[in-house]
N, C-alpha and C. Protein backbone atom coordinates (compact mmCIF):
# COMPACT_ATOMS: atom_id res chain seq x y z
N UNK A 1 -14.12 40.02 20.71
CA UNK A 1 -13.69 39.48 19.43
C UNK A 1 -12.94 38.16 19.62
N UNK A 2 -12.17 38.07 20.86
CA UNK A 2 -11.30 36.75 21.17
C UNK A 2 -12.46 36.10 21.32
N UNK A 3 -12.96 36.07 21.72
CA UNK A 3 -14.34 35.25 22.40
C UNK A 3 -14.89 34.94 21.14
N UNK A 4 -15.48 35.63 20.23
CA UNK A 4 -15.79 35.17 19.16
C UNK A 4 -15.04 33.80 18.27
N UNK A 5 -13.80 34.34 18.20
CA UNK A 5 -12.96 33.51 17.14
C UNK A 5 -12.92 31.59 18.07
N UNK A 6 -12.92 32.29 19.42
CA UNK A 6 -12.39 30.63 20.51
C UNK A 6 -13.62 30.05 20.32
N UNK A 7 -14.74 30.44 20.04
CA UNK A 7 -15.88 29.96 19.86
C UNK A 7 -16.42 28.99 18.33
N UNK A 8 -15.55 30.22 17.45
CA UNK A 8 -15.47 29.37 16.50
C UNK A 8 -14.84 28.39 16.34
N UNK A 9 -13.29 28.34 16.90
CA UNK A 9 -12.23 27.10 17.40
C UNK A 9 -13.04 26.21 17.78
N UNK A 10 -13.57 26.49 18.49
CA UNK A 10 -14.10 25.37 19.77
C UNK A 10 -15.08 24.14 18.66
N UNK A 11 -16.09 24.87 18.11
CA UNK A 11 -16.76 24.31 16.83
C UNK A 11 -16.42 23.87 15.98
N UNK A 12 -15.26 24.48 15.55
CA UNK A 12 -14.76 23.58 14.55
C UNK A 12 -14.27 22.27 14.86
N UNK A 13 -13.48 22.26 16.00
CA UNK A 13 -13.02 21.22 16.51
C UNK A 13 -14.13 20.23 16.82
N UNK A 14 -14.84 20.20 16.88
CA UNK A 14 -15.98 19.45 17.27
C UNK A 14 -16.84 18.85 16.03
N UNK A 15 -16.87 19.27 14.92
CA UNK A 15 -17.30 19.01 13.84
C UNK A 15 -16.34 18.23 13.07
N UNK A 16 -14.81 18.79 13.57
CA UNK A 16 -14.03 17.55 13.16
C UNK A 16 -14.00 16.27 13.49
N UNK A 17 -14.11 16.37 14.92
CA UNK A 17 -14.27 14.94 15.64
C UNK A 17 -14.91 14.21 15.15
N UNK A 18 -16.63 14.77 14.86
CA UNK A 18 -17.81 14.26 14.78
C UNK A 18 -17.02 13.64 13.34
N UNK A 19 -16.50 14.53 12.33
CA UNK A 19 -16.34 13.71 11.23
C UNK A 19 -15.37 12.63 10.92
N UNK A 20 -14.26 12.32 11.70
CA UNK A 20 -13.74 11.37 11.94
C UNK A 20 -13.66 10.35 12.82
N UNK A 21 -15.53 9.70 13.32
CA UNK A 21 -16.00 8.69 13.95
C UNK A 21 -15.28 7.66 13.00
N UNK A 22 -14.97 7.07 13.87
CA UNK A 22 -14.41 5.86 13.11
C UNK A 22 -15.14 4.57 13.24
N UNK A 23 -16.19 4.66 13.29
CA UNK A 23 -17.47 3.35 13.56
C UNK A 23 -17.67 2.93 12.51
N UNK A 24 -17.08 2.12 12.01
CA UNK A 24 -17.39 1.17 10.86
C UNK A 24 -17.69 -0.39 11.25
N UNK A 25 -18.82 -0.35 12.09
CA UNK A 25 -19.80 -1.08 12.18
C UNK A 25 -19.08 -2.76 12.49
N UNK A 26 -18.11 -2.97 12.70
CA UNK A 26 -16.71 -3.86 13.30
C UNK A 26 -17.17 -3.97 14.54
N UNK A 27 -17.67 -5.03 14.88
CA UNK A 27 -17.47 -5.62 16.57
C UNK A 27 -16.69 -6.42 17.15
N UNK A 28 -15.70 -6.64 16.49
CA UNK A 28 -15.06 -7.40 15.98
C UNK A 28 -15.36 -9.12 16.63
N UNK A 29 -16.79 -8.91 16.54
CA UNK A 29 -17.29 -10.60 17.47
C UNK A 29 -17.81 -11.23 16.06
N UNK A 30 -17.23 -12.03 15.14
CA UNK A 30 -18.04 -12.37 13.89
C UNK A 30 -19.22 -13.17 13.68
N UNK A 31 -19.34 -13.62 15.23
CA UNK A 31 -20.98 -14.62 15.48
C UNK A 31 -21.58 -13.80 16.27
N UNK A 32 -21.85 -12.45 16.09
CA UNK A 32 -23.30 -11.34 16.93
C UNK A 32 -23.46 -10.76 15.46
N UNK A 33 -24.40 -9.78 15.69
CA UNK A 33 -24.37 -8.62 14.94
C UNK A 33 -23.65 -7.19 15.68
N UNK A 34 -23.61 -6.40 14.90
CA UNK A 34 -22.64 -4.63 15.37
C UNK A 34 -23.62 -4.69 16.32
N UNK A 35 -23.12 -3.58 17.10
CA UNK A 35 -24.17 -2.81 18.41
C UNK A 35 -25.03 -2.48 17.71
N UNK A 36 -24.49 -1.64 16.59
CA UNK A 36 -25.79 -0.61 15.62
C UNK A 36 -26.35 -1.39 14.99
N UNK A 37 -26.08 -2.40 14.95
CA UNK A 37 -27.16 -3.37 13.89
C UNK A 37 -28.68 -3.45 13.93
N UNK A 38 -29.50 -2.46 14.22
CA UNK A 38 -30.80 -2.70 15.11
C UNK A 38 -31.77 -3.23 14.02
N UNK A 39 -31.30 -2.89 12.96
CA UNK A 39 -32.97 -3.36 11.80
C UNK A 39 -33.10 -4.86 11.81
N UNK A 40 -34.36 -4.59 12.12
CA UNK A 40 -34.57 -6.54 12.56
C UNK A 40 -34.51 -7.50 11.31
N UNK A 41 -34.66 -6.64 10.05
CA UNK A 41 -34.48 -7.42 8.50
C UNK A 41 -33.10 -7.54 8.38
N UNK A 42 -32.19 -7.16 9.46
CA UNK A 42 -31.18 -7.20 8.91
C UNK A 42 -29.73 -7.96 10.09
N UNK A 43 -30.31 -8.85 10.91
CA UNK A 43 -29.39 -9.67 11.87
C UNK A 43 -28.88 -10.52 11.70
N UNK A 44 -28.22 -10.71 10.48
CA UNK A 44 -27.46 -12.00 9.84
C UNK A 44 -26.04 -11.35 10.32
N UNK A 45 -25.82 -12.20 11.29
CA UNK A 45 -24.24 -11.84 11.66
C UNK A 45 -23.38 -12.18 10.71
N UNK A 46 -23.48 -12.47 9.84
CA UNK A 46 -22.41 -12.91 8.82
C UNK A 46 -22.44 -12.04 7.85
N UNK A 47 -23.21 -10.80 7.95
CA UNK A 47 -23.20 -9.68 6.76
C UNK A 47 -22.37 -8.18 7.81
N UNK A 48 -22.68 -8.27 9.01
CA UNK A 48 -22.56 -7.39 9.45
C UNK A 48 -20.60 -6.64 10.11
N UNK A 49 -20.16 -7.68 10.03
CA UNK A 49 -18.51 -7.13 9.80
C UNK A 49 -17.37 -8.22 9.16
N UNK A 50 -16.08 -7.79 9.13
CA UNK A 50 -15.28 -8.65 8.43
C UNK A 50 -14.82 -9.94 9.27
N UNK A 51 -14.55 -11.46 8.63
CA UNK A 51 -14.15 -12.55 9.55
C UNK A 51 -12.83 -11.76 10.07
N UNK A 52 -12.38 -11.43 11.12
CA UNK A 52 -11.21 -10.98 11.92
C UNK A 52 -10.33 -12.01 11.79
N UNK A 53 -10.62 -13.55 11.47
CA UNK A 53 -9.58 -14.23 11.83
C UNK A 53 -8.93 -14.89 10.37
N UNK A 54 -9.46 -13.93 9.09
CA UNK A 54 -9.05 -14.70 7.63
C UNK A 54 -7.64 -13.79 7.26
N UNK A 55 -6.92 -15.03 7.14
CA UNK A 55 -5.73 -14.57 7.00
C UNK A 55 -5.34 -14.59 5.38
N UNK A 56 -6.47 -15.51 4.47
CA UNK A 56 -6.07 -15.79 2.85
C UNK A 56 -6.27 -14.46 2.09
N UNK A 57 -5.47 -14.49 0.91
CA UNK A 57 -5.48 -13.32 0.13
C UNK A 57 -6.86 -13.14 -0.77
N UNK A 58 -6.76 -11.92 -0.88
CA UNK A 58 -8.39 -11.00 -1.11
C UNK A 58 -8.65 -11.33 -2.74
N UNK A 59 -6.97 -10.56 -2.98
CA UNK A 59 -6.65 -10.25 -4.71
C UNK A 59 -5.59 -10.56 -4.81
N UNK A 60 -5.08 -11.20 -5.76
CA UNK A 60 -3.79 -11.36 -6.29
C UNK A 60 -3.98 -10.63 -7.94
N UNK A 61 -3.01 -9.80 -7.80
CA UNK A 61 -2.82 -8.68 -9.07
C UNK A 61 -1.45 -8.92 -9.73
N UNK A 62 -1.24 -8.21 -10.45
CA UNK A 62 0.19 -8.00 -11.51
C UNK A 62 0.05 -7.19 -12.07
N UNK A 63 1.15 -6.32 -12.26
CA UNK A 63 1.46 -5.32 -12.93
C UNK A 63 2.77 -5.08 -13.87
N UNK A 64 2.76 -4.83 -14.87
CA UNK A 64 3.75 -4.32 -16.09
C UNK A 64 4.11 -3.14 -15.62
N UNK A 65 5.27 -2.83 -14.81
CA UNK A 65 5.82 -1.35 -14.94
C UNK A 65 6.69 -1.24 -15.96
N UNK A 66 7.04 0.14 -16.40
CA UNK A 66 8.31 0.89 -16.85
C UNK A 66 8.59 1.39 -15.93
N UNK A 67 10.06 1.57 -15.69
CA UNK A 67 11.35 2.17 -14.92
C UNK A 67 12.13 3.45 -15.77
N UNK A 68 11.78 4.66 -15.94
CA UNK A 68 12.48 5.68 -16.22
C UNK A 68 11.97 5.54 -17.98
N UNK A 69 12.90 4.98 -18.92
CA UNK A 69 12.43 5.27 -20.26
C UNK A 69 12.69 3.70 -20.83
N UNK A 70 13.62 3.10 -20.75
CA UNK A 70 13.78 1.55 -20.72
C UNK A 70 13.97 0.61 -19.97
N UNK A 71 13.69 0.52 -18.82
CA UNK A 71 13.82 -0.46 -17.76
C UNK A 71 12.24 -1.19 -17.57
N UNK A 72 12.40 -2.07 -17.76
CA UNK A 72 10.72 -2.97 -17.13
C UNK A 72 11.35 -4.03 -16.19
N UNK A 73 10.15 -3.84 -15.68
CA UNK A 73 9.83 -4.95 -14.47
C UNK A 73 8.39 -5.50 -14.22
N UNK A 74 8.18 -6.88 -13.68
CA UNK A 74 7.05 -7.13 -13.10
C UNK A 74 6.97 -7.33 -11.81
N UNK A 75 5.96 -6.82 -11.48
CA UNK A 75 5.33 -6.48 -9.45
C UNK A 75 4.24 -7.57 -9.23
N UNK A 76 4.43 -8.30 -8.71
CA UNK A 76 3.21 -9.21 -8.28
C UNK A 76 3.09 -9.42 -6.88
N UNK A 77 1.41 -9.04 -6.73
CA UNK A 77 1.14 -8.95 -5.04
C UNK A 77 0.00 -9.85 -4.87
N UNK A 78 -0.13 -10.30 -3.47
CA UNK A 78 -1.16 -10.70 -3.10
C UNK A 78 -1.85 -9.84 -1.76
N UNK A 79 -2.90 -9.22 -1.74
CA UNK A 79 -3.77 -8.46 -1.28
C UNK A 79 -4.62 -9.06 0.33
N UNK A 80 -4.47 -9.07 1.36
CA UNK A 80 -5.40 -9.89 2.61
C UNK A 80 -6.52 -8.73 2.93
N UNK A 81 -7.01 -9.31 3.47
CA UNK A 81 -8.26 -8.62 4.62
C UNK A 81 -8.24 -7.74 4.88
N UNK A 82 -6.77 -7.66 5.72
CA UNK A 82 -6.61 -6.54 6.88
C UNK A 82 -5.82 -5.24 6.11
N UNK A 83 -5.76 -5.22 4.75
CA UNK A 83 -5.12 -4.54 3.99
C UNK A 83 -3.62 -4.88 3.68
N UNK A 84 -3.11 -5.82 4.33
CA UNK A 84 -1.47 -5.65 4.18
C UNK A 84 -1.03 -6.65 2.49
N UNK A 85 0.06 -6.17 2.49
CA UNK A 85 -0.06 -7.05 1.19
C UNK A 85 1.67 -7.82 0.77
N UNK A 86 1.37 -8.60 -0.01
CA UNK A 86 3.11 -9.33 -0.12
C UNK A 86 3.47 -9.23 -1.31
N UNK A 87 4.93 -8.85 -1.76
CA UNK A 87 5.57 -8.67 -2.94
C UNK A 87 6.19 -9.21 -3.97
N UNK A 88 6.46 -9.42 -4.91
CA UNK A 88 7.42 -9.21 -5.65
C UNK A 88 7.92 -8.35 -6.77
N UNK A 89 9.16 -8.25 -7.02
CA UNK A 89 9.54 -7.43 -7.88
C UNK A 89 10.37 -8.16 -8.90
N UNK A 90 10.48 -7.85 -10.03
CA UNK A 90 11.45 -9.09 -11.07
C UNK A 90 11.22 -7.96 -12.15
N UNK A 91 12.94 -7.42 -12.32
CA UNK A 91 13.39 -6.80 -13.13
C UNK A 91 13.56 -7.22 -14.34
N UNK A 92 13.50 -6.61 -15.26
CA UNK A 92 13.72 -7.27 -17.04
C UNK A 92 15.21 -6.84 -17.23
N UNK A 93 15.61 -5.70 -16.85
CA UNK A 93 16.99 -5.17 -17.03
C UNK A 93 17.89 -4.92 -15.71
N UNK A 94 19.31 -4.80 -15.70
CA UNK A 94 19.71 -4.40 -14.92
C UNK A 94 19.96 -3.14 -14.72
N UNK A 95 20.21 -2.50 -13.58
CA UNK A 95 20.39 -0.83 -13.60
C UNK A 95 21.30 -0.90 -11.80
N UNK A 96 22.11 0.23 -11.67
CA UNK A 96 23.19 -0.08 -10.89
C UNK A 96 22.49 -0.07 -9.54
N UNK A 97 21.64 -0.36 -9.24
CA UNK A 97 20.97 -0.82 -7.96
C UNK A 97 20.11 -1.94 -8.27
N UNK A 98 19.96 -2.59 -9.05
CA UNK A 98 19.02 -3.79 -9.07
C UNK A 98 19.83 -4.96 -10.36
N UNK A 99 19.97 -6.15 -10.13
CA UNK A 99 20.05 -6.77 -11.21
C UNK A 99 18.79 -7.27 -12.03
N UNK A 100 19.20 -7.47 -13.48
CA UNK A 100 18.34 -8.42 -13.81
C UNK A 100 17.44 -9.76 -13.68
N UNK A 101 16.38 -9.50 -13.37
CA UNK A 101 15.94 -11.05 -12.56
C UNK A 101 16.00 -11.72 -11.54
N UNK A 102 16.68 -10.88 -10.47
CA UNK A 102 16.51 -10.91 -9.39
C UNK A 102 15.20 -10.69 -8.71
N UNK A 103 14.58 -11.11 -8.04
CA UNK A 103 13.44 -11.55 -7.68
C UNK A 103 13.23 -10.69 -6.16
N UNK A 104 12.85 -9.45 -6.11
CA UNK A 104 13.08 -8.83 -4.52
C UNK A 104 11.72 -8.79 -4.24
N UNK A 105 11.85 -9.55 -2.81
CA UNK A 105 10.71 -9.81 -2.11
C UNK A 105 10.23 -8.70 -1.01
N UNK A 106 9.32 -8.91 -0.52
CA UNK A 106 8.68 -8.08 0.76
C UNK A 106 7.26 -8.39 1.40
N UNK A 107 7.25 -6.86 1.78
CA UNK A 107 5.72 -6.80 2.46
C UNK A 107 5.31 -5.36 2.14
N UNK A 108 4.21 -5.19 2.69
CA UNK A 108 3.29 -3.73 2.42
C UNK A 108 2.05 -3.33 3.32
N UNK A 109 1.66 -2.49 2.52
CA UNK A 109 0.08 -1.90 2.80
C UNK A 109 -0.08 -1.05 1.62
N UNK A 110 -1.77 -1.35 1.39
CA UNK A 110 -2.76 -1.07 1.08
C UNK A 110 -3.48 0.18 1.26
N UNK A 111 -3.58 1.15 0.88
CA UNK A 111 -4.11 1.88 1.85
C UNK A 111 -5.32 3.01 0.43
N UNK A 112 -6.62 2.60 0.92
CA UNK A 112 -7.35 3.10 0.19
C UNK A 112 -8.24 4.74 0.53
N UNK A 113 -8.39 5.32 -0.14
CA UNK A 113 -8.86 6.87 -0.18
C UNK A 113 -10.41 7.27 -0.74
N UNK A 114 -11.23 6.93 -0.39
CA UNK A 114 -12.42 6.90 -0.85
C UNK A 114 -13.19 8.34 -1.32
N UNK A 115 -12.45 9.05 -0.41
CA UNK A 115 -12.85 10.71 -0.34
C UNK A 115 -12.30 11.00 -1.72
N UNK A 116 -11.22 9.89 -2.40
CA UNK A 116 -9.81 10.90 -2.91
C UNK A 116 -10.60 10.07 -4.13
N UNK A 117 -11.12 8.79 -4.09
CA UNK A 117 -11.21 7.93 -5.03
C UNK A 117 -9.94 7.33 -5.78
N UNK A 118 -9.53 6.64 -4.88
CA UNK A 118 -8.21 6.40 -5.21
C UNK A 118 -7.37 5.16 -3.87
N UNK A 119 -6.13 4.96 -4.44
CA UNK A 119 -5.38 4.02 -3.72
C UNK A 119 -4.04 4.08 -3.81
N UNK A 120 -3.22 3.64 -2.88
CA UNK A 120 -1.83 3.98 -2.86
C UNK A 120 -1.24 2.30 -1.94
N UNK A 121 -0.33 2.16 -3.13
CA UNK A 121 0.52 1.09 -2.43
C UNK A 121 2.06 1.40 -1.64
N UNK A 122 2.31 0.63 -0.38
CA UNK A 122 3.81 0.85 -0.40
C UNK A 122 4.40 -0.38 0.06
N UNK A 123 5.05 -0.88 -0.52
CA UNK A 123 6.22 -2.25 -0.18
C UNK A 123 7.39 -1.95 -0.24
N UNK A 124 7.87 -2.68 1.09
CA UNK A 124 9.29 -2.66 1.53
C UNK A 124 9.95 -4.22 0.83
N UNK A 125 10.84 -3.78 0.24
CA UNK A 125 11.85 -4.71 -0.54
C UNK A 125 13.11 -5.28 0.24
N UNK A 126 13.66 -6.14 -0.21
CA UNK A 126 15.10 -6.62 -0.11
C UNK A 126 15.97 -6.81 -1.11
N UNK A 127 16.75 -6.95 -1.58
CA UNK A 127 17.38 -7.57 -2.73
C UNK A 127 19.00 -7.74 -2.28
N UNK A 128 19.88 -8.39 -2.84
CA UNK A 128 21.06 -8.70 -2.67
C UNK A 128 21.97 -7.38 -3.17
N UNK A 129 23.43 -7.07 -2.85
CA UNK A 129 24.20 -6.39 -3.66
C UNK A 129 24.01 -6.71 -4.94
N UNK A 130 24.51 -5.48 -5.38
CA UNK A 130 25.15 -5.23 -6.81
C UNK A 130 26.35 -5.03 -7.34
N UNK A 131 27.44 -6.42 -8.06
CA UNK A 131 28.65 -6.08 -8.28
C UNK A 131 28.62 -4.80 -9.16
N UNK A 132 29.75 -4.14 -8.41
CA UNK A 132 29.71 -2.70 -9.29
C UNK A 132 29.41 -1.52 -9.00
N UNK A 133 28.00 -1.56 -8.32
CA UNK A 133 26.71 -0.79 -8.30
C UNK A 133 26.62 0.67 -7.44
N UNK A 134 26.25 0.84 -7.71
CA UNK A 134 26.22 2.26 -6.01
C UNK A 134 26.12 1.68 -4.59
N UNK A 135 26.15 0.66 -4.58
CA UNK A 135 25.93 0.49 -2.97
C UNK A 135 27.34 -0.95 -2.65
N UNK A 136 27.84 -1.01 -3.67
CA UNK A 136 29.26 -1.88 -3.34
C UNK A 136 28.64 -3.17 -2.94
N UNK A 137 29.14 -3.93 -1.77
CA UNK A 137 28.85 -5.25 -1.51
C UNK A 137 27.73 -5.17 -0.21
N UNK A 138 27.30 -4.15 -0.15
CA UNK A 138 25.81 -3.73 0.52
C UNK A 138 24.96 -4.34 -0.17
N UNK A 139 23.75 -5.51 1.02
CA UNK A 139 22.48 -5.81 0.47
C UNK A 139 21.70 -4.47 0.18
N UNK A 140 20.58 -4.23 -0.76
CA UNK A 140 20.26 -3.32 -1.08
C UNK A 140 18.51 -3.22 -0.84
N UNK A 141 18.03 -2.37 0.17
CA UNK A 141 16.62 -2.05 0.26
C UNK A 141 15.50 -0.86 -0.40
N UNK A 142 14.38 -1.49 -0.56
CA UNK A 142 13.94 -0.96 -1.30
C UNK A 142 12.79 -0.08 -0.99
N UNK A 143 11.98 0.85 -1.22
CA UNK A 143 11.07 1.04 -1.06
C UNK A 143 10.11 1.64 -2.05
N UNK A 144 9.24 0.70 -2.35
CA UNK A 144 8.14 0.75 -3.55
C UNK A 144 6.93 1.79 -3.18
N UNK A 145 6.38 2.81 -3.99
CA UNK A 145 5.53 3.61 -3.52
C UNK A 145 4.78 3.74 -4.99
N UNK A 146 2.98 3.63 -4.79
CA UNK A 146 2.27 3.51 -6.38
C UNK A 146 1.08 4.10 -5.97
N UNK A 147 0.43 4.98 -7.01
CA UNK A 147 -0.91 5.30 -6.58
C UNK A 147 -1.59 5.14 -7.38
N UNK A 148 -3.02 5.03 -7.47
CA UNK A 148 -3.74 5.24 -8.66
C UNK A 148 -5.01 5.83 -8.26
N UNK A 149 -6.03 6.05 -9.25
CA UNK A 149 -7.35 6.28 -8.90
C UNK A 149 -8.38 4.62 -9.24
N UNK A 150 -9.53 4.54 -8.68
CA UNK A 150 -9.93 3.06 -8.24
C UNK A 150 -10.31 2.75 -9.66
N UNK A 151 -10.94 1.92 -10.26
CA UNK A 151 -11.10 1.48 -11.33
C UNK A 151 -10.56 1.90 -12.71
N UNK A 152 -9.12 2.30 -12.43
CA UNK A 152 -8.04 2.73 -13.00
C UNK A 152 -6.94 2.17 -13.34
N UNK A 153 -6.55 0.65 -13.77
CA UNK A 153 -5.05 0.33 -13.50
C UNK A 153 -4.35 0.94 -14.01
N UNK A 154 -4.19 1.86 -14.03
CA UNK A 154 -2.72 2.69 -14.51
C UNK A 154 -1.93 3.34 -12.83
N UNK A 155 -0.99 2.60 -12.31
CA UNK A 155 -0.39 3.67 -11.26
C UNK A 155 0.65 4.25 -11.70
N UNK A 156 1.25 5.01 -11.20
CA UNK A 156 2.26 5.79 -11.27
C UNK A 156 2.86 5.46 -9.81
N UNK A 157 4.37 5.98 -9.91
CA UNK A 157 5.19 5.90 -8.46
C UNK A 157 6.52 5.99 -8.39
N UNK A 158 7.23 5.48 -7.28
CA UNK A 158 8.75 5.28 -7.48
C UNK A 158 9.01 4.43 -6.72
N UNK A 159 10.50 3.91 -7.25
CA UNK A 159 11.26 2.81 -6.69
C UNK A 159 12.51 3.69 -5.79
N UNK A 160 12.68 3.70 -4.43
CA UNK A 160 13.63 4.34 -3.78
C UNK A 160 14.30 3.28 -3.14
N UNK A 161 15.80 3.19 -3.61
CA UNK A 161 16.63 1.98 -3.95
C UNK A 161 17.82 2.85 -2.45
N UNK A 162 18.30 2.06 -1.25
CA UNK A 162 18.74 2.54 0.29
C UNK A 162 19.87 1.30 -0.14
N UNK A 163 21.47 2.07 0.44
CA UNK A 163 22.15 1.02 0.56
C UNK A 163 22.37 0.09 2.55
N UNK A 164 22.43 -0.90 2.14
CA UNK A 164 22.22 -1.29 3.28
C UNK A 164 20.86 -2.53 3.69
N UNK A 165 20.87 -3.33 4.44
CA UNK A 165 19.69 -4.37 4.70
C UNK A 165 18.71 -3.64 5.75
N UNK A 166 17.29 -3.64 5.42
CA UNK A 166 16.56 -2.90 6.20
C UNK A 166 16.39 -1.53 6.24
N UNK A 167 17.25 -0.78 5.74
CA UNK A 167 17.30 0.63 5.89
C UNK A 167 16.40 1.46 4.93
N UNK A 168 15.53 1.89 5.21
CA UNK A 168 14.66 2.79 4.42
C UNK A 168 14.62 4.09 4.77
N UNK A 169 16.12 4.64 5.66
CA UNK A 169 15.75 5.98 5.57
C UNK A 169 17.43 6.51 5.24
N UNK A 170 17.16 8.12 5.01
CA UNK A 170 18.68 8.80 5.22
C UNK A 170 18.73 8.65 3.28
N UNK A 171 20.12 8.93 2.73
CA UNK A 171 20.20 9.33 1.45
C UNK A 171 19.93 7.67 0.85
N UNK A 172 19.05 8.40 -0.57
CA UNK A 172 18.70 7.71 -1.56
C UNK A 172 19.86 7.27 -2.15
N UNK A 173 19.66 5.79 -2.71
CA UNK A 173 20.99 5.58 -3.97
C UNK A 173 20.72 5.74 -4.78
N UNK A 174 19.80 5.52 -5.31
CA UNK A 174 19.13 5.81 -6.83
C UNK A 174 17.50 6.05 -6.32
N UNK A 175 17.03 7.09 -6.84
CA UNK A 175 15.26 7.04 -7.26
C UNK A 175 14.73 6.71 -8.62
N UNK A 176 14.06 6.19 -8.75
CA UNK A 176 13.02 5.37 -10.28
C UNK A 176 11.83 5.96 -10.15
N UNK A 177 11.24 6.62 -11.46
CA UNK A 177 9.87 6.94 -11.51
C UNK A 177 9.29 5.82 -12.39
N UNK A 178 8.12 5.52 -11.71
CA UNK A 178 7.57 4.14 -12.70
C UNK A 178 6.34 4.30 -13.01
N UNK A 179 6.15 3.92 -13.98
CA UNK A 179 4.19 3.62 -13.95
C UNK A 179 3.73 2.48 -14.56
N UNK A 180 2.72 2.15 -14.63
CA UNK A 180 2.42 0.72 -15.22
C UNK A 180 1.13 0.59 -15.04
N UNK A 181 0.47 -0.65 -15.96
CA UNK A 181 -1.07 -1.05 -15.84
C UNK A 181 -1.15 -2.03 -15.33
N UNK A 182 -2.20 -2.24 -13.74
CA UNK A 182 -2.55 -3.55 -13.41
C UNK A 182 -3.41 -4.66 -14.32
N UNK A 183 -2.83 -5.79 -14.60
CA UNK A 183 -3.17 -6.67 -15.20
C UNK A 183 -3.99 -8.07 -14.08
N UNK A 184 -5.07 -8.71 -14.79
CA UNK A 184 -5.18 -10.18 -14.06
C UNK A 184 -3.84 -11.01 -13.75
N UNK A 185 -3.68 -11.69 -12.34
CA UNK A 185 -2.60 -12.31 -11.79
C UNK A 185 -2.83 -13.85 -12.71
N UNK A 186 -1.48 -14.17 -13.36
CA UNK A 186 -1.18 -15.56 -14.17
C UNK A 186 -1.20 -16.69 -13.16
């Protein structure tokens, strides 16, 4: 019966592997074609993987969030190649971790779900103290988290507001649930 079940182990494991080949056809040489490229109608090296060396943005998007029940803000990103992406954040209101109109910048990733049909953003923020605020005369970091399904702009997410520069882990100062519709970038 052990023998049975290790057998099935053994198979399964192997069917997993098989299903997480990660050959997506990337040679990363952008003047050949893939190894697998064999169909002779089809050796245009310039169809067959991504330029490795483009560093310009893909998409530039914008989004209208709400913050809890009255707080808005706008998120504007620009989208590259390699998935990573750059931020901003610009509050309409103040709230005791963010001022008004303050402009908090960053970086990110992209990270898309095809199985899931869907996408999830996360950007790391900065922003200055807040007189007053929960985090005293601490610069204040951020971390932006959004998901959606693909031809969907509606995400949902949260804003997890860290006292301190750089710090994105250990107790929250404030959490924000947000959602919002992606709009064309102005």
């Amino acid at each position: 019966m052990k023998k049975i079940a290790l057998l099935w182990l053994v198979l399964a494991l192997l069917f997993a592997v098989a299903a997480c080949d990660k050959n997506d056809d990337d040679d990363d040489n952008d003047n050949q074609p893939a190894d697998d490229d064999a169909a002779p109608a089809d050796d245009d090296a310039a169809d067959d993987d991504d330029d490795d060396s483009s560093t310009g943005p893909v998409e530039l998007f914008q989004f209208n969030l709400s913050f809890e029940v009255e707080f808005q803000a706008v998120l504007k990103m620009k989208q590259y190649a390699d998935g990573t992406l750059e931020g901003a954040l610009i509050p309409g209101q103040g709230f005791d971790v963010v001022t008004a109109g303050t402009t908090l910048q960053g970086s990110g990733k992209l990270w898309q779900f095809p199985e899931a049909n869907g996408r999830m953003i996360m950007l790391k923020l900065q922003g200055p103290s807040v007189p007053g605020g929960k985090c005293g005369d601490e610069p204040i970091s951020y971390s932006l988290t959004l998901t959606a399904k693909e031809n969907n702009g509606y995400m949902v997410g949260g804003l997890a507001a860290y006292c301190g520069e750089n710090n994105y882990t250990g107790r929250v100062a404030r959490l924000l649930r947000l959602s919002g519709v992606q709009q064309p970038a102005k």
